[in-house]
C-alpha atoms as a PDB file:
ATOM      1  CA  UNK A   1      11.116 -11.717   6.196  1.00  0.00           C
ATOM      2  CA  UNK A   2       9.326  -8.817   4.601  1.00  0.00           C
ATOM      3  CA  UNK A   3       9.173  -6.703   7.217  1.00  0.00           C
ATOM      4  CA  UNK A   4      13.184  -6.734   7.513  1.00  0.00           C
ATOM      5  CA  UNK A   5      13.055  -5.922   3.822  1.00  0.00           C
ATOM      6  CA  UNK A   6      11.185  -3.021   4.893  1.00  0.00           C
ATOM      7  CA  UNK A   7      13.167  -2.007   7.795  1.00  0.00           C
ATOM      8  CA  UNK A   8      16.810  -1.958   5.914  1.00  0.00           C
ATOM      9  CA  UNK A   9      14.833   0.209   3.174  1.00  0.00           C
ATOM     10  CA  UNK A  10      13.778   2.805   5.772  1.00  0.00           C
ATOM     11  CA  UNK A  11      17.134   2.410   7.120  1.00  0.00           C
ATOM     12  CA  UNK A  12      18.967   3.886   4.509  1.00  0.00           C
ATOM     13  CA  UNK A  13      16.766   7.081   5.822  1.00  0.00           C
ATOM     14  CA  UNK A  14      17.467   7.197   9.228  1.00  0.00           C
ATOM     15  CA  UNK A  15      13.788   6.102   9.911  1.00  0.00           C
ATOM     16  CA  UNK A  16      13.534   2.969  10.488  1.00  0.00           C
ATOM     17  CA  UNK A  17      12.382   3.247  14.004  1.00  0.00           C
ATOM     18  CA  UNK A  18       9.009   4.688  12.787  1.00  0.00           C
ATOM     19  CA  UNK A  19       7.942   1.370  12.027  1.00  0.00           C
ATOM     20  CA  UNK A  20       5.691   0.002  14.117  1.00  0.00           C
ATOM     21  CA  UNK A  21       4.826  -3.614  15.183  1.00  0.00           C
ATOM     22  CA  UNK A  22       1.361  -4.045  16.966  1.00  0.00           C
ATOM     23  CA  UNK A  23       0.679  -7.641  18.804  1.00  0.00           C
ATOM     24  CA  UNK A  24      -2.597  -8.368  16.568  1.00  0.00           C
ATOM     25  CA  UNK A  25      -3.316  -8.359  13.182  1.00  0.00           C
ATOM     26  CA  UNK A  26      -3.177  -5.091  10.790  1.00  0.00           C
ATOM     27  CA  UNK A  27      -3.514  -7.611   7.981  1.00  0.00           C
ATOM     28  CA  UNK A  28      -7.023  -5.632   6.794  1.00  0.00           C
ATOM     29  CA  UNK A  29      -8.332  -1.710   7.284  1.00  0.00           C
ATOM     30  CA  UNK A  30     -10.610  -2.320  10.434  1.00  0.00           C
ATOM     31  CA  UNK A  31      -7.904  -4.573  12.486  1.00  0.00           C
ATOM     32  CA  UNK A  32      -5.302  -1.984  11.027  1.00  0.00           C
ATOM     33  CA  UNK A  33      -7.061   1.572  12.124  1.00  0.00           C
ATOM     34  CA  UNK A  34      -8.405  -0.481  15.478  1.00  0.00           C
ATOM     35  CA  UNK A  35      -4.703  -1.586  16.338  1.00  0.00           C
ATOM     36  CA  UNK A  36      -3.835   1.958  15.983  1.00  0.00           C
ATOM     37  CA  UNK A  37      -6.688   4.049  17.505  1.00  0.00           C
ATOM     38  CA  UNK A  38      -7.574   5.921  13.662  1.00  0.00           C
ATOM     39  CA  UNK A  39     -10.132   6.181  11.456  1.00  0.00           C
ATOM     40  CA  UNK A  40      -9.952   3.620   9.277  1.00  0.00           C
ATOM     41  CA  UNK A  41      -9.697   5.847   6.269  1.00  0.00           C
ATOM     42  CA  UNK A  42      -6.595   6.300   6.652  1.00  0.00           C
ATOM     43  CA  UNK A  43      -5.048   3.560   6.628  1.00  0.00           C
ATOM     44  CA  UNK A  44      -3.208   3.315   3.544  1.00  0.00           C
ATOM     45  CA  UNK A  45      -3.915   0.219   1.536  1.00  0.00           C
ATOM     46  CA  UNK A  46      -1.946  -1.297  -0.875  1.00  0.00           C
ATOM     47  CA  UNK A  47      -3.842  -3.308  -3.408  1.00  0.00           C
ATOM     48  CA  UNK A  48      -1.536  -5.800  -6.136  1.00  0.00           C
ATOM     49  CA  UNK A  49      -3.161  -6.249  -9.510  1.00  0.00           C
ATOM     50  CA  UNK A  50      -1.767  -7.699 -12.741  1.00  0.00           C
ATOM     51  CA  UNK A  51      -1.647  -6.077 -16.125  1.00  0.00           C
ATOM     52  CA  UNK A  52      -0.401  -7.747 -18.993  1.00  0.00           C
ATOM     53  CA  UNK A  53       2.866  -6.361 -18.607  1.00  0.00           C
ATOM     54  CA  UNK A  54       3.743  -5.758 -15.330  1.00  0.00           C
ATOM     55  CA  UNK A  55       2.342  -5.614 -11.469  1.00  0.00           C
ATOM     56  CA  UNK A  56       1.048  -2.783 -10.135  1.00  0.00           C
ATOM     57  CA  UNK A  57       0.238  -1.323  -6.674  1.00  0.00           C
ATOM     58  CA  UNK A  58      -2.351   1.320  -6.250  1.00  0.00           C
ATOM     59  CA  UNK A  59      -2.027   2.677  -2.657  1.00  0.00           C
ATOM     60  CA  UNK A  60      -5.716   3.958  -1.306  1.00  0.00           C
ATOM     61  CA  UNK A  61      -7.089   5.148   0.997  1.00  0.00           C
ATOM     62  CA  UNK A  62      -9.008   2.645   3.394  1.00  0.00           C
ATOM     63  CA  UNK A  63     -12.486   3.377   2.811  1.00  0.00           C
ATOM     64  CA  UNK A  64     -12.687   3.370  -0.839  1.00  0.00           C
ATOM     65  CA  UNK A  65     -12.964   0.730  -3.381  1.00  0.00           C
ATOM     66  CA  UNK A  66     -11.565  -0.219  -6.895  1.00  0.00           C
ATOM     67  CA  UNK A  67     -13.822   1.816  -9.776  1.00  0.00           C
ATOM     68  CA  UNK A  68     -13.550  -1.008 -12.753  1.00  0.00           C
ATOM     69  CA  UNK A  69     -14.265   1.736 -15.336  1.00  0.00           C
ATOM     70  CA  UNK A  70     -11.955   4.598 -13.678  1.00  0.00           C
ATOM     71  CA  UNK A  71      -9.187   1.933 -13.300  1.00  0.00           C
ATOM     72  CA  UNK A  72      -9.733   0.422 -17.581  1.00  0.00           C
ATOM     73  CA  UNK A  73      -9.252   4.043 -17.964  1.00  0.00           C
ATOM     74  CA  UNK A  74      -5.935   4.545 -16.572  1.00  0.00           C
ATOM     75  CA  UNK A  75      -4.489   1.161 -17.245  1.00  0.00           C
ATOM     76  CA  UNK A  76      -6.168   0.313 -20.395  1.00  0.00           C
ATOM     77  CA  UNK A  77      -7.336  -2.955 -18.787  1.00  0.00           C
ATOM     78  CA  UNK A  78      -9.556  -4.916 -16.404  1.00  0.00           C
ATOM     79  CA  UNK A  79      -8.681  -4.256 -13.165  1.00  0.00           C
ATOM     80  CA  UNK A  80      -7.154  -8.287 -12.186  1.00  0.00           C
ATOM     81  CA  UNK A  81      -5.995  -8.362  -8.554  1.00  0.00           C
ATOM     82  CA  UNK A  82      -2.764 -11.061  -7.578  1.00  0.00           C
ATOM     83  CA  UNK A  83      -4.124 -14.177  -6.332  1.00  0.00           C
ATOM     84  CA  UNK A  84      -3.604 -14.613  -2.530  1.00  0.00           C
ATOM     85  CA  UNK A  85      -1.145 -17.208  -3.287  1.00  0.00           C
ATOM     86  CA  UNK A  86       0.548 -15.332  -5.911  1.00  0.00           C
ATOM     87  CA  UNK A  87       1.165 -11.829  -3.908  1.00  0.00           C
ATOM     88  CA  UNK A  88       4.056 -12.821  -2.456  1.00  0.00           C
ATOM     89  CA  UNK A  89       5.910 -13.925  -4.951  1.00  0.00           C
ATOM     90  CA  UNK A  90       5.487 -11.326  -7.183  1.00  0.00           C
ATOM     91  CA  UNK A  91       5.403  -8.423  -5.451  1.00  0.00           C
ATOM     92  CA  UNK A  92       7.711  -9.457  -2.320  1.00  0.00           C
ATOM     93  CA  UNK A  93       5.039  -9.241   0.376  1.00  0.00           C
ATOM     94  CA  UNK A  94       2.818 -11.281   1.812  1.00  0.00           C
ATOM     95  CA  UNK A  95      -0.858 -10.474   1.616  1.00  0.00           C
ATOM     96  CA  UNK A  96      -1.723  -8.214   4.671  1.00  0.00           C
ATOM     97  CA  UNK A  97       1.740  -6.943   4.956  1.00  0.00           C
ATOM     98  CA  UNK A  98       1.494  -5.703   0.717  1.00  0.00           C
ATOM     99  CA  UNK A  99       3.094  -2.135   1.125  1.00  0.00           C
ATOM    100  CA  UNK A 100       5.136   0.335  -1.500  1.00  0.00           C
ATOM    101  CA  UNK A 101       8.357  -0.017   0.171  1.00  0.00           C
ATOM    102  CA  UNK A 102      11.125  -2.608  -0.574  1.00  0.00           C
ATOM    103  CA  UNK A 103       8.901  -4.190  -3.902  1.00  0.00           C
ATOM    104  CA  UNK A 104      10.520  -6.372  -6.078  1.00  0.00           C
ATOM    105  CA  UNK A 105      11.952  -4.738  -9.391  1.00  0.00           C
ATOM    106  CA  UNK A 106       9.527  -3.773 -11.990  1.00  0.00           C
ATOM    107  CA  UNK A 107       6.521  -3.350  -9.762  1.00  0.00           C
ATOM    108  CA  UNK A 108       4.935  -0.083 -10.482  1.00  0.00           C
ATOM    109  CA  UNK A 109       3.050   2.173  -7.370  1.00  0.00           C
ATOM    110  CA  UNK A 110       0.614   4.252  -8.123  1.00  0.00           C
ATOM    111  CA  UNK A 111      -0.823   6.597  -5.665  1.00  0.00           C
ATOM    112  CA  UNK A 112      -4.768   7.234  -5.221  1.00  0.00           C
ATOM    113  CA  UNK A 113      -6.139  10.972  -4.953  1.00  0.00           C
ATOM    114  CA  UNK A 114      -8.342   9.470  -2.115  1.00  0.00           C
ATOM    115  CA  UNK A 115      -5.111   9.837   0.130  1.00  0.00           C
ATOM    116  CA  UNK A 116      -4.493  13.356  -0.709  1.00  0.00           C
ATOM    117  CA  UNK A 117      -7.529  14.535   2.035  1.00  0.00           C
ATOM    118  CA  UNK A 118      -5.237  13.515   4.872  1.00  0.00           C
ATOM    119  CA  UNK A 119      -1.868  14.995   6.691  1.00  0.00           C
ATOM    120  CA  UNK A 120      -0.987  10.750   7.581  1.00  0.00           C
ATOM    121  CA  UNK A 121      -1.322   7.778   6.584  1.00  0.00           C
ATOM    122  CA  UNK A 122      -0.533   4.839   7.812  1.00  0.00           C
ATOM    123  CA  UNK A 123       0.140   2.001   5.168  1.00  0.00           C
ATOM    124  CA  UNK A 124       1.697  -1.073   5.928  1.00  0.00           C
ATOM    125  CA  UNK A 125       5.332  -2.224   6.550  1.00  0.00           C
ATOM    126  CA  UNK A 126       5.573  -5.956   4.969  1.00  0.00           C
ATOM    127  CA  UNK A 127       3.916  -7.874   7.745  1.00  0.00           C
ATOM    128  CA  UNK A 128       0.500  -8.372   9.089  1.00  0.00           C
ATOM    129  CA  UNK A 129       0.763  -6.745  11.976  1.00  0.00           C
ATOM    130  CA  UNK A 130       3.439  -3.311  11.144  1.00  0.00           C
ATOM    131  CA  UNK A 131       2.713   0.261   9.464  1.00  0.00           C
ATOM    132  CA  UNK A 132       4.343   3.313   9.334  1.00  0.00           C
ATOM    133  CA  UNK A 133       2.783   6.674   9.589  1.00  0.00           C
ATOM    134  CA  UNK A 134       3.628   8.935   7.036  1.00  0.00           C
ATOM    135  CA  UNK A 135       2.993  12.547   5.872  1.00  0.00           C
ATOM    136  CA  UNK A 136       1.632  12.222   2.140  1.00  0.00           C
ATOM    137  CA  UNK A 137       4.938  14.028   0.940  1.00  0.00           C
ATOM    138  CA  UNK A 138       6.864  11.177   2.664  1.00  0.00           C
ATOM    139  CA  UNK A 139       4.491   8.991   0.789  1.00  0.00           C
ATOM    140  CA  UNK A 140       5.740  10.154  -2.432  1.00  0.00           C
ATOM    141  CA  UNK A 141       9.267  10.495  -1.699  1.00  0.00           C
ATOM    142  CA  UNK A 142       9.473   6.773  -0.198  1.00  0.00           C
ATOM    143  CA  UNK A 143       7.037   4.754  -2.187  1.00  0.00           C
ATOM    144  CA  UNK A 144       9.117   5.655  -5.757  1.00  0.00           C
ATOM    145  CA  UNK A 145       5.427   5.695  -6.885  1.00  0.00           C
ATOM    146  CA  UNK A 146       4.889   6.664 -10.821  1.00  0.00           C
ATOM    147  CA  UNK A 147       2.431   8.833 -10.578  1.00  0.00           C
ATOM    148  CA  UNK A 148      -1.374   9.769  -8.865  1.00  0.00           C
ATOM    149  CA  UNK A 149      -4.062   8.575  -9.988  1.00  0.00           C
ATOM    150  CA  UNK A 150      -7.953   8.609  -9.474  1.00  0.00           C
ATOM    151  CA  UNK A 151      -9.133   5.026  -9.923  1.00  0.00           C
ATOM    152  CA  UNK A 152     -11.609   4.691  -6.522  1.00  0.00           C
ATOM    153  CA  UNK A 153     -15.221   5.391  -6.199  1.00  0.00           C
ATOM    154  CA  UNK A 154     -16.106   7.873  -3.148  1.00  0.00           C
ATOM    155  CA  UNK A 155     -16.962   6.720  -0.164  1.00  0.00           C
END
């Protein structure tokens, strides 16, 4: 289970406590920031795309969206999200629980300036219904992201 993954990961840093389980869905932004009482910006989401040689996550925050041309930019490609079925598998959670903790090797996170406005976040914790809150430091230090990057349109 995913979530397990995600709990021995934070374990390692005497933290795995701070992940939280709700009883309904955090599987998308509005059930996530309603489960926790937030705005739903942010909520940290975790989007899986496919490049021609790897996956990537990009890690945004939950009211923007995907800029095709920003994103060709930076990756030198189309942006191609994971098919549902295909998340997974390839990036070792399930789609709603997608986070940058416990990935499989050789996924790359990338971290969007759109999360840089906030003191938390909350992304998720491998399941559809868990998150962590996080100070955008602890973001970096935990997610082993490569680098930021600005690849959303504003709000």
């Amino acid at each position: 289970m995913s979530i397990e993954n995600v709990r021995a990961y934070f374990r390692q840093f005497g933290m795995e406590d701070r992940v939280m389980e709700k009883e309904h869905s955090s599987a998308t932004v509005e059930a996530a920031a309603e489960a926790l009482g937030c705005e739903p910006q942010r909520i940290a989401k975790t989007l899986s795309f496919e490049t021609p040689e790897r996956v990537i996550l990009v890690v945004a925050a939950g009211d923007r969206k995907i800029d095709n041309k920003k994103y060709r930019e930076q990756f030198g490609c189309k942006a191609k999200m994971l098919k549902f079925d295909e998340v997974e598998e390839r990036v070792g959670h399930a789609a709603g629980g997608v986070c940058p903790f416990a990935v499989r090797e050789g996924v790359q996170v990338y971290l969007d300036e759109s999360l840089k406005r906030f003191e938390t976040v909350f992304p998720a914790a491998g399941s559809g219904n868990s998150m962590i809150e996080l100070t955008i430091p602890e973001l970096e230090k935990y997610s082993g992201f490569s680098s930021w990057v600005d690849v959303c349109k504003e709000g």
